[in-house]
C-alpha atoms as a PDB file:
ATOM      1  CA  UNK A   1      -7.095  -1.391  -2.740  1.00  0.00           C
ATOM      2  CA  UNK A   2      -7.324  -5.359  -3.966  1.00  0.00           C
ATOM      3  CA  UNK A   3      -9.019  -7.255  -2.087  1.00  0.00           C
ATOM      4  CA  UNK A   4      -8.382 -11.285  -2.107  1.00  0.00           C
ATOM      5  CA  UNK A   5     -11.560 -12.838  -0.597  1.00  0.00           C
ATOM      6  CA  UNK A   6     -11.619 -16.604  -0.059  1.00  0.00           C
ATOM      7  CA  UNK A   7     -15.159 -16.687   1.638  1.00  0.00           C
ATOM      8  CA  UNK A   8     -18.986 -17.092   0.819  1.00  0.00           C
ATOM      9  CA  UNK A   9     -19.377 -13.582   1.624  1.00  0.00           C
ATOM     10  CA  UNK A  10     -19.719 -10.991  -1.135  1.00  0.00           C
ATOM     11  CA  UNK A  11     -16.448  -9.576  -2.140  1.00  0.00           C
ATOM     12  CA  UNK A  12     -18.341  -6.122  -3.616  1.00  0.00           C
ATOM     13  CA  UNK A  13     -20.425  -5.611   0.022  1.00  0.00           C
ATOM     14  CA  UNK A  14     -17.132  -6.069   1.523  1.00  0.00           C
ATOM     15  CA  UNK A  15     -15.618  -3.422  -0.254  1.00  0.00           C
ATOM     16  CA  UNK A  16     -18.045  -0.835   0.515  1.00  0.00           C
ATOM     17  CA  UNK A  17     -17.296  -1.585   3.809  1.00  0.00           C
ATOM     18  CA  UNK A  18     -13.502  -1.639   3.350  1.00  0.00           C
ATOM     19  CA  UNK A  19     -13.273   1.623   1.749  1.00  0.00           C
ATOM     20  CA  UNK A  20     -15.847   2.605   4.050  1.00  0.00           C
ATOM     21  CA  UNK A  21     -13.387   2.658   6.916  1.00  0.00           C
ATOM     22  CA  UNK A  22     -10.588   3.344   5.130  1.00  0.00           C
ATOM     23  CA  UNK A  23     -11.908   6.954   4.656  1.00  0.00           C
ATOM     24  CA  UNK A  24     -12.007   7.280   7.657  1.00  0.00           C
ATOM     25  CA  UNK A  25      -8.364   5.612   8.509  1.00  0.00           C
ATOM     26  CA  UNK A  26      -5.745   6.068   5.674  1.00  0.00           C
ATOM     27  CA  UNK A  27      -4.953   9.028   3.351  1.00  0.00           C
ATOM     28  CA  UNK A  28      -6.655   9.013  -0.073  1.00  0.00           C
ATOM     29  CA  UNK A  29      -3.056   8.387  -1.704  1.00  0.00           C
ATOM     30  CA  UNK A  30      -2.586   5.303   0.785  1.00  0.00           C
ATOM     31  CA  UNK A  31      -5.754   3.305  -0.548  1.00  0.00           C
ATOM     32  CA  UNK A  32      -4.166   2.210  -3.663  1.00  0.00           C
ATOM     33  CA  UNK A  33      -1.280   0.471  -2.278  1.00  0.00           C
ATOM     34  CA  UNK A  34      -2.918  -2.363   0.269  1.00  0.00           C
ATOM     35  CA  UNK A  35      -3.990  -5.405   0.117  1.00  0.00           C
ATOM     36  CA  UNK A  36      -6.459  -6.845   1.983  1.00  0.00           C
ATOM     37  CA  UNK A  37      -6.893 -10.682   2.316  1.00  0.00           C
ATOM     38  CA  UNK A  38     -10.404 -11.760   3.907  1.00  0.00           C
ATOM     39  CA  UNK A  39     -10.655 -15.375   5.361  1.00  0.00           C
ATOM     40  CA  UNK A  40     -12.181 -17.101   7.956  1.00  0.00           C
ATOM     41  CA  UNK A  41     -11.209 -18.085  11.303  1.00  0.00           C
ATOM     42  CA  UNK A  42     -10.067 -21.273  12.183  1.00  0.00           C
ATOM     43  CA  UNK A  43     -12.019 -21.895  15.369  1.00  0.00           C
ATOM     44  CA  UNK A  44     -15.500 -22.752  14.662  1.00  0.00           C
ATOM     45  CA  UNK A  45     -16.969 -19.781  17.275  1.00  0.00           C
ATOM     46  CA  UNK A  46     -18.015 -16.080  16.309  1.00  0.00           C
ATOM     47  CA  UNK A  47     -14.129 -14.941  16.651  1.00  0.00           C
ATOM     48  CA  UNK A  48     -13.149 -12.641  14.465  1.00  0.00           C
ATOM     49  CA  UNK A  49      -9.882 -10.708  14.059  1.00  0.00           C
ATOM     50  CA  UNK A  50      -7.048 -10.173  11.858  1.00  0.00           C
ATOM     51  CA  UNK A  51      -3.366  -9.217  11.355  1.00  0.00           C
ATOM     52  CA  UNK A  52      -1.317  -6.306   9.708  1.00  0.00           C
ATOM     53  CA  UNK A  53       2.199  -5.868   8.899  1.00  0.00           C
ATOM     54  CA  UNK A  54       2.668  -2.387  11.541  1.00  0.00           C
ATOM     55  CA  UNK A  55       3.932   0.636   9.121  1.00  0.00           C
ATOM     56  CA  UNK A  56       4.103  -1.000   5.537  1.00  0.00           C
ATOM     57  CA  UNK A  57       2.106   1.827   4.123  1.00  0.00           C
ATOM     58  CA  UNK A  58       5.474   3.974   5.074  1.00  0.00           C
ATOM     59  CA  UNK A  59       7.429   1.250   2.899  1.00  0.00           C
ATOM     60  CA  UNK A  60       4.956   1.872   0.125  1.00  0.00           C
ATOM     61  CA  UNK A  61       2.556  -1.203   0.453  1.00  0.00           C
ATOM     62  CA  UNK A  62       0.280  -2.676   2.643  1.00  0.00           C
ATOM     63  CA  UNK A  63      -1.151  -6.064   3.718  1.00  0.00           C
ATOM     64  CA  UNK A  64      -3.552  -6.914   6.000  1.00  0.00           C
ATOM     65  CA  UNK A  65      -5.719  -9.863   6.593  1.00  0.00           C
ATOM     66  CA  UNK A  66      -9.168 -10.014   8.153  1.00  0.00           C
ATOM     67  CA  UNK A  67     -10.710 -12.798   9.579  1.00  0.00           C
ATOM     68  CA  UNK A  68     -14.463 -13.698   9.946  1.00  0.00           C
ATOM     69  CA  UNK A  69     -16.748 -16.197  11.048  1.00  0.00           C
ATOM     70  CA  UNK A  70     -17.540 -19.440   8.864  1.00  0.00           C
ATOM     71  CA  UNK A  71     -21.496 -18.943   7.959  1.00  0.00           C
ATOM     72  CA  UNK A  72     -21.935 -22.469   9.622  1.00  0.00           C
ATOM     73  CA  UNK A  73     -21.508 -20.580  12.907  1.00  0.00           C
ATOM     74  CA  UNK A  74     -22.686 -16.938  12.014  1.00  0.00           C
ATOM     75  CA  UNK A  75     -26.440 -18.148  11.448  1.00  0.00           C
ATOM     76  CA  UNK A  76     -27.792 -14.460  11.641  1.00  0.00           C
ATOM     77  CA  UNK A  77     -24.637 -13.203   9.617  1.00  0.00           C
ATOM     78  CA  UNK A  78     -21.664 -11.255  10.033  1.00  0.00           C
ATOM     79  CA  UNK A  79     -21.479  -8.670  12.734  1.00  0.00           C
ATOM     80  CA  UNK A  80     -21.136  -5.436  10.312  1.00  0.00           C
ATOM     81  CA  UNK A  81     -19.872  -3.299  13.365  1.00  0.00           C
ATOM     82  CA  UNK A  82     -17.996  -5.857  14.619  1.00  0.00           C
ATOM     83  CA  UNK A  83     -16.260  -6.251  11.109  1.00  0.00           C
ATOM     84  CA  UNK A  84     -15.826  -2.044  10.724  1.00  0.00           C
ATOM     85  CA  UNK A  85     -13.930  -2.311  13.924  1.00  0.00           C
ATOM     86  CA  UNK A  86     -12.103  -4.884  13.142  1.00  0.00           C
ATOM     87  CA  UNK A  87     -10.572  -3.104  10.070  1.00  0.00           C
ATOM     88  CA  UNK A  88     -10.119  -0.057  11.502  1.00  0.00           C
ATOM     89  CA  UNK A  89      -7.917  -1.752  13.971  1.00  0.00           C
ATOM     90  CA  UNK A  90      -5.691  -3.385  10.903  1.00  0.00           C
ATOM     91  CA  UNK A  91      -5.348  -0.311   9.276  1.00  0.00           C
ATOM     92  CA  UNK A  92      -4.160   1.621  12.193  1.00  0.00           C
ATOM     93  CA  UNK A  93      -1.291  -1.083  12.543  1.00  0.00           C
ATOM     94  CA  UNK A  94      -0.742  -0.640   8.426  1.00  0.00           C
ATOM     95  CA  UNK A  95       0.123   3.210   9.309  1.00  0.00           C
ATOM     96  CA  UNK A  96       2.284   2.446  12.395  1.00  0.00           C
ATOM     97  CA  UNK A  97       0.076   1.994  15.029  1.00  0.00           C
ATOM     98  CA  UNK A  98       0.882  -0.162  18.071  1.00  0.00           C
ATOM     99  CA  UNK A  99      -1.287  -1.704  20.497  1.00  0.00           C
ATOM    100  CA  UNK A 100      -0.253   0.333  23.302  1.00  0.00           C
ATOM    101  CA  UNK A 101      -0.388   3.379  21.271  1.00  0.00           C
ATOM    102  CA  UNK A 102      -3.923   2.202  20.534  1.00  0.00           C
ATOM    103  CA  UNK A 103      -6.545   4.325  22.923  1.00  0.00           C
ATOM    104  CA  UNK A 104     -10.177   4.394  23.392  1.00  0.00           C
ATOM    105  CA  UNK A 105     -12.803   3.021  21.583  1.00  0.00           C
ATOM    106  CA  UNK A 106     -11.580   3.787  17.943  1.00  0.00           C
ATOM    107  CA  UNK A 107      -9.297   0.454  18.241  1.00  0.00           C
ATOM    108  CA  UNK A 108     -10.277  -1.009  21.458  1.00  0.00           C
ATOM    109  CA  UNK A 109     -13.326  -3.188  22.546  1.00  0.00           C
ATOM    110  CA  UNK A 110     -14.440  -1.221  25.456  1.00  0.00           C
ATOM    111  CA  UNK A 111     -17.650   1.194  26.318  1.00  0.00           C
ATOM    112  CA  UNK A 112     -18.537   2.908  23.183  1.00  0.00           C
ATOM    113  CA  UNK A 113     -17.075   0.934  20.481  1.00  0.00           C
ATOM    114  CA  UNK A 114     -20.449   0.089  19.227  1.00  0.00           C
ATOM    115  CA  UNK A 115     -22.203   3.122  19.606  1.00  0.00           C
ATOM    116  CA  UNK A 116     -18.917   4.442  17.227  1.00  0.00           C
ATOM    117  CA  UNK A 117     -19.398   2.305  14.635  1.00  0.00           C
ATOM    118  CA  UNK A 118     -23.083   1.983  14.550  1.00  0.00           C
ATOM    119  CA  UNK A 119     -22.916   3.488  11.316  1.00  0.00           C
ATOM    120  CA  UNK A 120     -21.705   0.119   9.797  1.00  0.00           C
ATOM    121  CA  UNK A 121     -25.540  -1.371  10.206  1.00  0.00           C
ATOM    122  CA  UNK A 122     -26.488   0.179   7.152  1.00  0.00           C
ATOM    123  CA  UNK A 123     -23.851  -1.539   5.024  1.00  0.00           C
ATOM    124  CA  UNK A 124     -24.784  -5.589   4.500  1.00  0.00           C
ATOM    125  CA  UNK A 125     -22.132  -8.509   3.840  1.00  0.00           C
ATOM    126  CA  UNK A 126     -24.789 -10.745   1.509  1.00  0.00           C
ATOM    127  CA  UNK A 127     -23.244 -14.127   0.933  1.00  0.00           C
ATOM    128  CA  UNK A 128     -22.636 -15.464  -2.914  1.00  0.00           C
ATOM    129  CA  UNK A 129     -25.415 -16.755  -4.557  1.00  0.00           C
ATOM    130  CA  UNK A 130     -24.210 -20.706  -5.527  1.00  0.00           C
ATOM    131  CA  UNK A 131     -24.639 -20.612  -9.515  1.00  0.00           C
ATOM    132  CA  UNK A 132     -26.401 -24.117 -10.345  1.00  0.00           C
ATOM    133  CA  UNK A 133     -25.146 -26.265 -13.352  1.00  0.00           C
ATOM    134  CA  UNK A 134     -26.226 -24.321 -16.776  1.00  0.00           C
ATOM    135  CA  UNK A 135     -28.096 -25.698 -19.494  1.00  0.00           C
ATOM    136  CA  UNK A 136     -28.045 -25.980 -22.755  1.00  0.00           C
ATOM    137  CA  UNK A 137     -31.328 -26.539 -24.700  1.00  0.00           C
END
């Protein structure tokens, strides 16, 4: 998996989580071949969300994009369960999925969807640490 992160947010916590959920959504052999792409939002709210291209991991590659919240407006951070749910979602479409193929709360914000992924709270998305200017003495 590469991942192409053009955020604050720490491109190693968001692979834990990415591989993570990918366990539990592609085959082992499948991991290699996407690419994921992790930007923010445009609108300045908590939206989240993300895009696919449906079935490119049955072409041989796959791309997906995932879209977060600007820090400005996620104060307390990012929404970990929110996040795993959002990639789940993209990956489903990267093996074929279509919405209305897309049932329950595996892919679906309705009852339960939380309670599904609570196990994302014990990952955390840290943000970069801003390196000052170095010195030389």
């Amino acid at each position: 998996m590469v991942i192409k992160n053009a955020t604050v947010y720490c491109t190693r916590d968001l692979g834990r989580l990415l591989y993570r959920v990918a366990k539990d959504e592609l085959n082992p052999g499948d991991m290699k071949a996407v690419t994921v792409e992790v930007a923010y939002h445009r609108s300045n709210t908590m939206r989240r969300g993300g895009a696919a291209r449906v079935g490119s991991l049955k072409r041989g590659a796959g791309w997906m994009k995932v879209l977060v919240p600007h820090p400005n407006v996620a104060v307390r951070g990012l929404d970990v369960i929110e996040l795993a749910h959002t990639i789940a979602h993209e990956m489903a479409h990267l093996r074929g999925l279509q919405h209305r193929w897309m049932r329950g709360s595996r892919y679906r914000r309705i009852d339960g969807y939380r309670e599904r992924y609570s196990w994302a709270t014990a990952y955390v998305v840290r943000m970069n640490v801003p390196r000052g200017p170095t010195s030389s003495v």
